[in-house]
Protein backbone atom coordinates (compact mmCIF):
# COMPACT_ATOMS: atom_id res chain seq x y z
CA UNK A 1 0.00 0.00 0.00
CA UNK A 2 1.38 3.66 -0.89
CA UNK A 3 2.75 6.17 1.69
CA UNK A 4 2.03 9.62 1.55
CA UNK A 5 5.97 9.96 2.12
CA UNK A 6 9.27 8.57 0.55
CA UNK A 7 9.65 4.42 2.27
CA UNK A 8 12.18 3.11 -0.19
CA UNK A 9 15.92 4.41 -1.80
CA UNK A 10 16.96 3.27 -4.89
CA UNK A 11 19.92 1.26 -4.26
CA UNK A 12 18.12 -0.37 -1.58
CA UNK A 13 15.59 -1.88 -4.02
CA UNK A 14 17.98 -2.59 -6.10
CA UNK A 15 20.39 -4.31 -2.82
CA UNK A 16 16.87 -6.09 -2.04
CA UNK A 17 16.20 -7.82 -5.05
CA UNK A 18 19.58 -9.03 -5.49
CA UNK A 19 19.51 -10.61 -2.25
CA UNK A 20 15.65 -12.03 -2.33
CA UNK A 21 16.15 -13.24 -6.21
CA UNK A 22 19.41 -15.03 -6.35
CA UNK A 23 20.19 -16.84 -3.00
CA UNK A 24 22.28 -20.52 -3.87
CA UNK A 25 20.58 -23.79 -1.88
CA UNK A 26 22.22 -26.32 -0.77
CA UNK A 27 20.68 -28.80 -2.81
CA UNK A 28 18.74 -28.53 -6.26
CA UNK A 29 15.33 -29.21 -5.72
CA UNK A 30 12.73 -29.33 -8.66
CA UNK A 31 9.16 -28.56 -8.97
CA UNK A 32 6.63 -27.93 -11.77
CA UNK A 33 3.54 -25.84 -12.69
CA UNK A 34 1.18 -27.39 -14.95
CA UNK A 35 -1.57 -24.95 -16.78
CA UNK A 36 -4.77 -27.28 -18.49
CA UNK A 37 -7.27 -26.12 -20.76
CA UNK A 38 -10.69 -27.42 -19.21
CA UNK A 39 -12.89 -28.28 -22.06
CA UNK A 40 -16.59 -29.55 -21.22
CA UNK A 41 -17.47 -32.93 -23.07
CA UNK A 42 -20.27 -32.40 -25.87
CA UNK A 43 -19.56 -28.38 -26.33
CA UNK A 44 -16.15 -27.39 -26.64
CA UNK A 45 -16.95 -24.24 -27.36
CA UNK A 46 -17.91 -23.37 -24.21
CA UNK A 47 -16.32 -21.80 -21.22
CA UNK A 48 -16.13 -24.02 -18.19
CA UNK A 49 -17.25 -22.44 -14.94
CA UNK A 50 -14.37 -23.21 -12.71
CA UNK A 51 -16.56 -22.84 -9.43
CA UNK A 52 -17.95 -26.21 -10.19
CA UNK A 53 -14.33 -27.65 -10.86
CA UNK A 54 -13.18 -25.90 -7.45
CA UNK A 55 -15.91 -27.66 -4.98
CA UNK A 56 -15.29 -31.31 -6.83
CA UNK A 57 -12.04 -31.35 -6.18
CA UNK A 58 -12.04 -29.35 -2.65
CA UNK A 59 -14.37 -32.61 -1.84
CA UNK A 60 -12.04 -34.96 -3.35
CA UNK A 61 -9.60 -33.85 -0.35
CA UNK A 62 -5.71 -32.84 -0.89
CA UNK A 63 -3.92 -33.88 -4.45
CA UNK A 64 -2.02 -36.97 -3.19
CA UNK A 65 1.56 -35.46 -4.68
CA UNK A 66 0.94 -32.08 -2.49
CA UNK A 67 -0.41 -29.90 -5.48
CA UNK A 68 -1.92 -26.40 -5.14
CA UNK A 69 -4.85 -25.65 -7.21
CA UNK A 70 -5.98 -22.94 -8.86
CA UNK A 71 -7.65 -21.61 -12.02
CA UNK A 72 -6.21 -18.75 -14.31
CA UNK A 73 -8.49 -16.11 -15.92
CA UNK A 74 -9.86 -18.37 -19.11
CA UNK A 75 -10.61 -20.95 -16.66
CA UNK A 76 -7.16 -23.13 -17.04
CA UNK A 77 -6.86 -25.10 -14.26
CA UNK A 78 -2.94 -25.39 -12.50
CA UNK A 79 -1.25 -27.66 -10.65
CA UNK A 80 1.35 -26.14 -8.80
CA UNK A 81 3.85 -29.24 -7.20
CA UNK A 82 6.32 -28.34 -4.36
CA UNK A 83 9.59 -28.48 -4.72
CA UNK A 84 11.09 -32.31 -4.45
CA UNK A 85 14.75 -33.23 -4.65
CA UNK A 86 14.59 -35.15 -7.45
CA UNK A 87 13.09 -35.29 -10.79
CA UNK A 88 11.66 -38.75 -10.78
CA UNK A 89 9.49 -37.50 -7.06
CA UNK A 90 8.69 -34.81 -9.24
CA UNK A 91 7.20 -36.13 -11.63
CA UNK A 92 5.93 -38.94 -9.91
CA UNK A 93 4.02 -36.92 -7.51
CA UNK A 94 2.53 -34.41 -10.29
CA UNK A 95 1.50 -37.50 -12.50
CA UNK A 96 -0.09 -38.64 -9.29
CA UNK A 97 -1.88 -34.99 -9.30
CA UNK A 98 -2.37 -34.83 -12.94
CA UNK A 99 -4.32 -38.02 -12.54
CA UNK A 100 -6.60 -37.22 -9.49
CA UNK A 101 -7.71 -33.28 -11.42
CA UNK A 102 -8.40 -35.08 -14.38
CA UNK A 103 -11.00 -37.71 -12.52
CA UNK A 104 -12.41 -34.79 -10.06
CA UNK A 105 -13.31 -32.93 -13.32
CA UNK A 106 -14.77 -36.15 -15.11
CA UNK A 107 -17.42 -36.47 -13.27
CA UNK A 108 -18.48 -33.13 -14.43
CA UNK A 109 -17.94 -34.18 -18.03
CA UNK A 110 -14.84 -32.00 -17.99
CA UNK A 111 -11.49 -32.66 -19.40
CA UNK A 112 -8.14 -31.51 -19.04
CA UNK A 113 -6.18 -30.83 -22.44
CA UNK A 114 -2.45 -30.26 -22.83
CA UNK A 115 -2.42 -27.46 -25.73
CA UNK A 116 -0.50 -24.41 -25.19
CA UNK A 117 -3.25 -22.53 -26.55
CA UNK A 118 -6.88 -22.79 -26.71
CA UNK A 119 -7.79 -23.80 -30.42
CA UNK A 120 -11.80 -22.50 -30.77
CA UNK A 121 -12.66 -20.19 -28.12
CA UNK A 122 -12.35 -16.53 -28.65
CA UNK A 123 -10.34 -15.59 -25.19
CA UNK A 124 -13.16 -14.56 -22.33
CA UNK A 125 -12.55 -14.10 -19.08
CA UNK A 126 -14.07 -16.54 -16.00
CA UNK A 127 -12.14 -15.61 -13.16
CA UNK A 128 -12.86 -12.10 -11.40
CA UNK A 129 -10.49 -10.57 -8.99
CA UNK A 130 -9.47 -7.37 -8.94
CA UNK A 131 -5.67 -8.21 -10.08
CA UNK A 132 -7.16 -9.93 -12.75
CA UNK A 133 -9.39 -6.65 -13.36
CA UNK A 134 -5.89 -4.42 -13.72
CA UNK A 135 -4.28 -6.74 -15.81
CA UNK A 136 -6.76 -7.35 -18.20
CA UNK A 137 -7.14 -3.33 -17.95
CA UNK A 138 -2.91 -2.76 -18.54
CA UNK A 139 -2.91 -5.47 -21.72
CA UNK A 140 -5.65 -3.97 -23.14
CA UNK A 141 -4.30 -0.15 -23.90
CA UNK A 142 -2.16 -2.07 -26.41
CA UNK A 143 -4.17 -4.07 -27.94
CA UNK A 144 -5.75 -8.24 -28.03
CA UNK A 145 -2.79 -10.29 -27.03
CA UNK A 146 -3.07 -9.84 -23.44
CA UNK A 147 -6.51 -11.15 -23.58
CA UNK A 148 -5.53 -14.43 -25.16
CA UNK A 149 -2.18 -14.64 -22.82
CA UNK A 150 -4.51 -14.42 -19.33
CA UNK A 151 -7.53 -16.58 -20.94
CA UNK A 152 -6.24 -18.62 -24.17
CA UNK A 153 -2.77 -19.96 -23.09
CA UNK A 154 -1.11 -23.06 -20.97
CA UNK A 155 2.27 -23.49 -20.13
CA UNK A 156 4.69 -26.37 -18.34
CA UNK A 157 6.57 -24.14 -15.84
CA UNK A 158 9.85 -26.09 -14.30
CA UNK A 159 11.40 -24.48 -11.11
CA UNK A 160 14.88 -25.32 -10.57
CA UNK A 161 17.14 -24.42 -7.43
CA UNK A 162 19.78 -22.79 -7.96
CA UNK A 163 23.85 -23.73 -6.27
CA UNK A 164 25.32 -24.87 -4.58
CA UNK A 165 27.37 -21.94 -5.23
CA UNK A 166 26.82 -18.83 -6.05
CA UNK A 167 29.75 -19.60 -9.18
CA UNK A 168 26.82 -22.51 -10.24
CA UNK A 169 23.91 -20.12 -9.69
CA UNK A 170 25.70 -17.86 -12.38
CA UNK A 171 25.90 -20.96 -14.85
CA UNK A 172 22.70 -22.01 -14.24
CA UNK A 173 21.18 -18.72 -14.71
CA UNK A 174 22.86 -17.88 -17.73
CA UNK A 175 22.47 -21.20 -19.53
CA UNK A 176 18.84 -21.27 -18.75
CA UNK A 177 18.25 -17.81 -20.91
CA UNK A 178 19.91 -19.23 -23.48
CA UNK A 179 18.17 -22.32 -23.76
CA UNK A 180 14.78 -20.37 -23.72
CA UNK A 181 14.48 -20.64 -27.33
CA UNK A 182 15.50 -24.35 -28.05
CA UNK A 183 13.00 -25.55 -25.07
CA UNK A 184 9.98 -23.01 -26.71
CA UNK A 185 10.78 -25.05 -30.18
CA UNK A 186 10.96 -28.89 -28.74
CA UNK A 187 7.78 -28.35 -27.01
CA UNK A 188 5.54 -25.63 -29.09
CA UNK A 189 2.18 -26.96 -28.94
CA UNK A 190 -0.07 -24.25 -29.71
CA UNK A 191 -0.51 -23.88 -33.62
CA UNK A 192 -4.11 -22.99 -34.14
CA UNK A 193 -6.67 -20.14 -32.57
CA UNK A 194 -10.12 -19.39 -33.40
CA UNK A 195 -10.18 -23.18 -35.44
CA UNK A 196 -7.52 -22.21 -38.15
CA UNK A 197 -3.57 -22.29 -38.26
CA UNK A 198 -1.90 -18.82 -36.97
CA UNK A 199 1.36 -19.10 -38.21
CA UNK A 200 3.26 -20.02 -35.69
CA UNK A 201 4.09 -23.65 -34.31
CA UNK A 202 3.47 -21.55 -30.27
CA UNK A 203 1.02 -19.12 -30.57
CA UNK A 204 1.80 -19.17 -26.99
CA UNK A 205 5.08 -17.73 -27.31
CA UNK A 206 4.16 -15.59 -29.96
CA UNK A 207 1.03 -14.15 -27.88
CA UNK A 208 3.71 -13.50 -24.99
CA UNK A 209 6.15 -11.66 -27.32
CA UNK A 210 3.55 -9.45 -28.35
CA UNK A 211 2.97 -8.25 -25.05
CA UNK A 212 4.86 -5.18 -23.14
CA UNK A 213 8.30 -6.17 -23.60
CA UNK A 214 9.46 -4.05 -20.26
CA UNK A 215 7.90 -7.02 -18.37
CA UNK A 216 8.22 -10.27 -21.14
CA UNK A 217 11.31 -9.81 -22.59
CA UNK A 218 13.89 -12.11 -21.94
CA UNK A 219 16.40 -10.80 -18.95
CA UNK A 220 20.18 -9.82 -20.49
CA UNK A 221 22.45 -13.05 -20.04
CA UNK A 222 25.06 -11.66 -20.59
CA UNK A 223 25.51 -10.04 -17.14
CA UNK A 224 25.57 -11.26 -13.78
CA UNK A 225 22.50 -12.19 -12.74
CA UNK A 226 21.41 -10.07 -9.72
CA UNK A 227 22.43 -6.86 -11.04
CA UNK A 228 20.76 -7.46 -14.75
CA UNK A 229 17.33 -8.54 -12.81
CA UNK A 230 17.82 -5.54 -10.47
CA UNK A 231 18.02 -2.90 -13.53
CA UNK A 232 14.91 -5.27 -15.30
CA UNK A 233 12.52 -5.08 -12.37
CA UNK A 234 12.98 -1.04 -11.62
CA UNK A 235 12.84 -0.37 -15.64
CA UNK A 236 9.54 -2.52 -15.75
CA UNK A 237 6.31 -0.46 -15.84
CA UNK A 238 4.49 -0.55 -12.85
CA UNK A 239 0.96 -2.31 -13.54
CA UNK A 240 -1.26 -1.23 -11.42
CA UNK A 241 -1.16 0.84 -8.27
CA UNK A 242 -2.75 -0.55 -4.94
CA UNK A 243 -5.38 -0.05 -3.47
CA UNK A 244 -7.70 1.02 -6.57
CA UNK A 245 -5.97 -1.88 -9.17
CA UNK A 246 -6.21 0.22 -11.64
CA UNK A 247 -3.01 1.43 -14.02
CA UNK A 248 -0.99 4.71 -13.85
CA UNK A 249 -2.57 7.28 -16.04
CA UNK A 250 0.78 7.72 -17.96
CA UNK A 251 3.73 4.95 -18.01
CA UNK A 252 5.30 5.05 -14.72
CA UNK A 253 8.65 2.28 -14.22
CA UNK A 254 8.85 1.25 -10.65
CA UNK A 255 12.41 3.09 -10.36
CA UNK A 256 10.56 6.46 -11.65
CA UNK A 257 7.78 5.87 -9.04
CA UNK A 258 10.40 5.52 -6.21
CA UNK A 259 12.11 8.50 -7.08
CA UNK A 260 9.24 10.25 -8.22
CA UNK A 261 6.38 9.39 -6.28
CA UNK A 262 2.97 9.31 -7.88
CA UNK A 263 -0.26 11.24 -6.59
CA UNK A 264 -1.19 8.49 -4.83
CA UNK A 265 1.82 8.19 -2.62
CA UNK A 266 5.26 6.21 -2.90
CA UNK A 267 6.11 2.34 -2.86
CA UNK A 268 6.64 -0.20 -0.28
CA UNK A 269 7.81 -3.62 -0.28
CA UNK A 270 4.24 -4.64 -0.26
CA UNK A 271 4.27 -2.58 -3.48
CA UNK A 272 7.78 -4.27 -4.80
CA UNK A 273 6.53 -7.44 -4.07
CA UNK A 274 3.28 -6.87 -5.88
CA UNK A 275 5.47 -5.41 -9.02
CA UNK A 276 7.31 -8.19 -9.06
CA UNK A 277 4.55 -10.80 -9.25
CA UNK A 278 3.71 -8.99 -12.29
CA UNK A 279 7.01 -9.78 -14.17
CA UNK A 280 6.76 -12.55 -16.98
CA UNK A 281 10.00 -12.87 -18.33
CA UNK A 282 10.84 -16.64 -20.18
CA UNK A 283 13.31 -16.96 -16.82
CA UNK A 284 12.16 -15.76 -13.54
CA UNK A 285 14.77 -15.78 -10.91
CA UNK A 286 12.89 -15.61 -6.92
CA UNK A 287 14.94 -17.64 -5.00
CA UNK A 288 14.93 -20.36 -8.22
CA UNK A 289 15.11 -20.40 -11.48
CA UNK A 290 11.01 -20.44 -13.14
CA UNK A 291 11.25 -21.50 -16.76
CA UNK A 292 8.26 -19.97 -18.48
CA UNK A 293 8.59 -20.11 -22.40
CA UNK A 294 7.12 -23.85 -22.56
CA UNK A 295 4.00 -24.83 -24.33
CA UNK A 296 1.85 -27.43 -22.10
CA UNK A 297 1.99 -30.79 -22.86
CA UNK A 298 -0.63 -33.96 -22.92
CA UNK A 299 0.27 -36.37 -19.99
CA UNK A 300 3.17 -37.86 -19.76
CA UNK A 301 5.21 -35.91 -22.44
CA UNK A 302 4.94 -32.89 -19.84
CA UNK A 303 7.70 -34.82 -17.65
CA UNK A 304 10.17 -34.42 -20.64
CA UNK A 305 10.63 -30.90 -19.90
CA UNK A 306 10.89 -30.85 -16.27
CA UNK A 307 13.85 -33.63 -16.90
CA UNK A 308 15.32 -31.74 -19.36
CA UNK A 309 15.60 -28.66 -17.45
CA UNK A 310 16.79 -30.30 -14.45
CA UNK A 311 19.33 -32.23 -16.25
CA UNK A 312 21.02 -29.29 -18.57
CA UNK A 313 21.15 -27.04 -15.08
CA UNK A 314 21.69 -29.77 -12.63
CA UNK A 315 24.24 -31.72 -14.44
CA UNK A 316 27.58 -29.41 -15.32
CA UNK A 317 28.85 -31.98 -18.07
CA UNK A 318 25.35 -31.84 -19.73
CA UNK A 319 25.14 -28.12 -19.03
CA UNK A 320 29.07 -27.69 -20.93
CA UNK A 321 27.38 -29.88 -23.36
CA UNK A 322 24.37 -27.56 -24.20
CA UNK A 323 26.14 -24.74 -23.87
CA UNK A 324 28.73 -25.95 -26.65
CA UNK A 325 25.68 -26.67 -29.05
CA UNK A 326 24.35 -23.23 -28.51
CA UNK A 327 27.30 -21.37 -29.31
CA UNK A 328 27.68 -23.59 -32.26
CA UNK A 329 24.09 -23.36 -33.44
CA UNK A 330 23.84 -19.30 -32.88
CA UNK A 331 20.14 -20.81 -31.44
CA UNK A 332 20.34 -18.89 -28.56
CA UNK A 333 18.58 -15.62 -29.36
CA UNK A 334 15.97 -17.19 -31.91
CA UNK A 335 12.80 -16.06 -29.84
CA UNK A 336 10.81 -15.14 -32.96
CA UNK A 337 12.27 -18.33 -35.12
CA UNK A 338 11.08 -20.73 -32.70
CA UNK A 339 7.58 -19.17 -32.06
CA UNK A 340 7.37 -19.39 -36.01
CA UNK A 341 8.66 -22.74 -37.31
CA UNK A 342 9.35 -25.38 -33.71
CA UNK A 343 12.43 -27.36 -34.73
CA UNK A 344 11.76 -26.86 -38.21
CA UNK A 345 14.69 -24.06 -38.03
CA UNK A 346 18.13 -25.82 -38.66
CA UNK A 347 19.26 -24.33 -36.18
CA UNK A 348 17.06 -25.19 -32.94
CA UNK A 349 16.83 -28.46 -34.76
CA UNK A 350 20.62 -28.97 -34.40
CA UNK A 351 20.38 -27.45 -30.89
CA UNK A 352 17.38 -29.40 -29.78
CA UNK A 353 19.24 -32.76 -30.75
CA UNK A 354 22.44 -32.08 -29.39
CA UNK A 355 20.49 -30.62 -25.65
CA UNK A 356 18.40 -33.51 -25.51
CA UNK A 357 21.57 -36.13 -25.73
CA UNK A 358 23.33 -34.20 -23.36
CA UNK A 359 20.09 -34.22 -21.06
CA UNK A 360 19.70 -37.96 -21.40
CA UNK A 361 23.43 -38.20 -20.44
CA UNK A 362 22.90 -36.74 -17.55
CA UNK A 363 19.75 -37.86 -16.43
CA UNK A 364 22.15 -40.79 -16.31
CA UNK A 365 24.33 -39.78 -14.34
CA UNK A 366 21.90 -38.49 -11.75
CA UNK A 367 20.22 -41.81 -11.58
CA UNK A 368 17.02 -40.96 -12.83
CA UNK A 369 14.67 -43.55 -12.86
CA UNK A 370 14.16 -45.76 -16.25
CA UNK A 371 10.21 -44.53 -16.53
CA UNK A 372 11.31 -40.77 -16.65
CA UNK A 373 14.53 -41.71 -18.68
CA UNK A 374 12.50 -43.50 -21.13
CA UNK A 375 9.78 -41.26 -21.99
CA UNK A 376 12.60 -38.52 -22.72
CA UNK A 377 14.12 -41.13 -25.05
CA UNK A 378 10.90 -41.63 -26.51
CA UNK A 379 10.29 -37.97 -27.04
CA UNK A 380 13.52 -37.29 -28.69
CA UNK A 381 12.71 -40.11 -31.51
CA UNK A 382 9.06 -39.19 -31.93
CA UNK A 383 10.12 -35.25 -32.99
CA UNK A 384 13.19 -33.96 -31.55
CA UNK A 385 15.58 -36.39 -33.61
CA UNK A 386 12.99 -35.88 -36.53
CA UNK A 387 13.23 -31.75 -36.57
CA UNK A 388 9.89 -31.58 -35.70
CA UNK A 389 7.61 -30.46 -32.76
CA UNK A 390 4.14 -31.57 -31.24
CA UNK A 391 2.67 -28.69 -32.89
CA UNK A 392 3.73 -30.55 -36.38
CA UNK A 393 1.36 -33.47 -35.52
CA UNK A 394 -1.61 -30.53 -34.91
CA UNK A 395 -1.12 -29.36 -38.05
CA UNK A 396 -1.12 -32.36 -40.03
CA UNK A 397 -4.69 -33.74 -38.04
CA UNK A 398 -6.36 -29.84 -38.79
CA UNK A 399 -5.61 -30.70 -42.21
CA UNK A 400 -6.52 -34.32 -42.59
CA UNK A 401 -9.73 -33.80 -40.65
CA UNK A 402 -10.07 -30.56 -39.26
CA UNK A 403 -9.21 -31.63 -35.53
CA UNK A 404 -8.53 -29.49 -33.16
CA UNK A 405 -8.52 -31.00 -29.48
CA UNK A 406 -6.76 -33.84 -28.70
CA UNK A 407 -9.28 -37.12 -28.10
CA UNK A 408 -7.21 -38.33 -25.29
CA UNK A 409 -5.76 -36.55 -22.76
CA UNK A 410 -2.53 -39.09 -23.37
CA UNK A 411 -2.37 -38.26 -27.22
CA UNK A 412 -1.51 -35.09 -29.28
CA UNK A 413 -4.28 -36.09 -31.81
């Protein structure tokens, strides 16, 4: 909440964020956010009311893996895991999750799809709160993609811990930027909105890069960590301005407003903390690493991510490995390229490959369980090793017979 007076110095945000944002662990612990569209059985077209969803499963009792639940503006519903120390408890206990959502919704003849983005419905809003009111307010001065991000879109979001160091947190964090666009190609699965072909193989992505780039854009790599988030979060506009949720009346960065002030008073670290939670960039650093530039996937291929992630930033010899391929490939900074074509670039084709080797190399190494070993294997062969992505396979059923949900929630067509 604003003061009428001055709370907060520059450099102290700036000392603050560093600290709160980039802290090493002593052990890497994973943990994953899955976003599903809810489609109602017999009218697709229609919204779901997620009130219904909500009691079902609040009667059901707790997820068995530990899941939070809750339901984004469009009515996807997430899965939010804690953190567990390995990969294979991740994904054991989220597949437990995944599997307990998808038979509380059943018996409302709802199911859960693993799109990135919603194929028919034109992006309406479900969910009323009054953040929801301000964003939906902020996206809107510029135009229709921040409609479709908050109502139309699904992601796979893998938290990593970062260490044990603060040496590895540097690696991880920088690697992890620069595998943003090679992990947006191997998964885009969003190709279609409003029941035709957009253009792009993640509409998902493509909606998110069309959005206010002060908050979106990817973070600069290529300096240390803290201090390029630090200079990122006070150059950000400030979204909305407790306790009326609405937006500034002019574009206002949260460094100007701590200098500056506004006519409604000067920022906490309530305020911070609400500014921050309005920050989307494809890697989020609070305390861990959130990956967010990954299209959601049908169950189980949504594990292949979460072990890929953990592998490339977990493992140094698979990280040195990736890395290599990136600098090789120049895939690194191809945003738009895999938004567009997936792995049919060369490029994030030849950088998708060589990633996923060095991820199943390492997963390895770790001693990952066969099961979560396996379906990355099986991943890899099905479209990494064959330059093509999920999204290809959505494409060629729209054409063959005009699909657009998957049948199954185990099957991309």
């Amino acid at each position: 909440m604003p003061t009428p007076s001055p709370q907060l110095l520059l450099n102290d945000v700036r000392d603050s964020i560093r600290q709160r944002c980039f802290s090493p662990v002593s052990s890497r612990q994973v943990g994953v956010e899955l976003e599903w569209l809810t489609v109602a059985r017999g009218d697709a077209g229609a919204r779901v009311d997620p009130d219904g969803l909500r009691h079902t499963l609040a009667a059901a009792g707790p997820s068995p893996g530990g899941s939070t639940v809750t339901f984004e503006p469009g009515g996807q519903l997430e899965l939010s895991s804690p953190p567990y120390p390995t990969v294979d408890q991740a994904c054991a206990a989220a597949s437990a999750d995944v599997a307990w959502a998808a038979a509380g919704v059943d018996r409302l003849d709802v199911r859960l799809v693993g799109l990135g983005a919603d194929p028919l419905r034109p992006p309406r809003r479900v969910v009323a709160t009054p953040r929801y009111d301000a964003m939906e307010a902020y996206f809107d001065e510029a135009g229709p993609a921040g409609r479709r991000m908050m109502c139309n879109t699904a992601a796979v979001q893998v938290n990593v811990g970062v260490g044990p160091g603060a040496d590895d947190a540097a690696r991880q964090w920088r690697l992890a930027q620069r595998l943003g666009p090679t992990l947006a190609a191997a998964f885009a699965n969003s190709p279609l909105f409003e029941g035709r072909p957009t253009g792009f193989r993640s509409s998902r992505l493509a909606t998110w890069l069309a959005l206010d780039r002060s908050r979106t854009a990817p973070v600069d790599s290529r300096r240390p960590g803290p201090d390029a988030w630090a200079d990122y979060v006070v150059d950000a506009q400030v979204m909305f301005i407790p306790p009326l949720c609405r937006p500034p009346s002019a574009p206002l960065s949260f460094g100007q407003w701590v200098v500056e002030g506004h006519d409604l008073g000067w920022p906490t670290t309530d305020d911070l903390d609400h500014h921050l939670s309005t920050l989307f960039p494809p890697v989020r650093p609070r305390g861990w690493l959130e990956l967010r530039m990954i299209d959601v996937l049908p169950d189980p291929w949504w594990q292949v991510p979460v072990a890929v992630v953990a592998a490339l930033l977990g493992d140094p010899e698979a990280g040195d490995a990736a890395d290599r391929a990136l600098c090789s490939t120049a895939a690194d900074d191809r945003w738009v390229d895999a938004a567009r074509t997936g792995l049919c670039h060369p490029a994030l084709a030849e950088s998708a490959r060589a990633c996923f080797a060095a991820a199943l190399a390492g997963l390895e190494r770790m001693g990952t369980e066969p099961p979560v070993v396996d379906t990355v294997a099986a991943y890899a062969d099905r479209w990494v090793d064959r330059g093509r992505s999920p999204a290809d396979d959505h494409l060629d059923a729209w054409a063959a017979s005009g699909t657009l949900f998957p049948e199954t929630a185990g099957s991309l067509t």
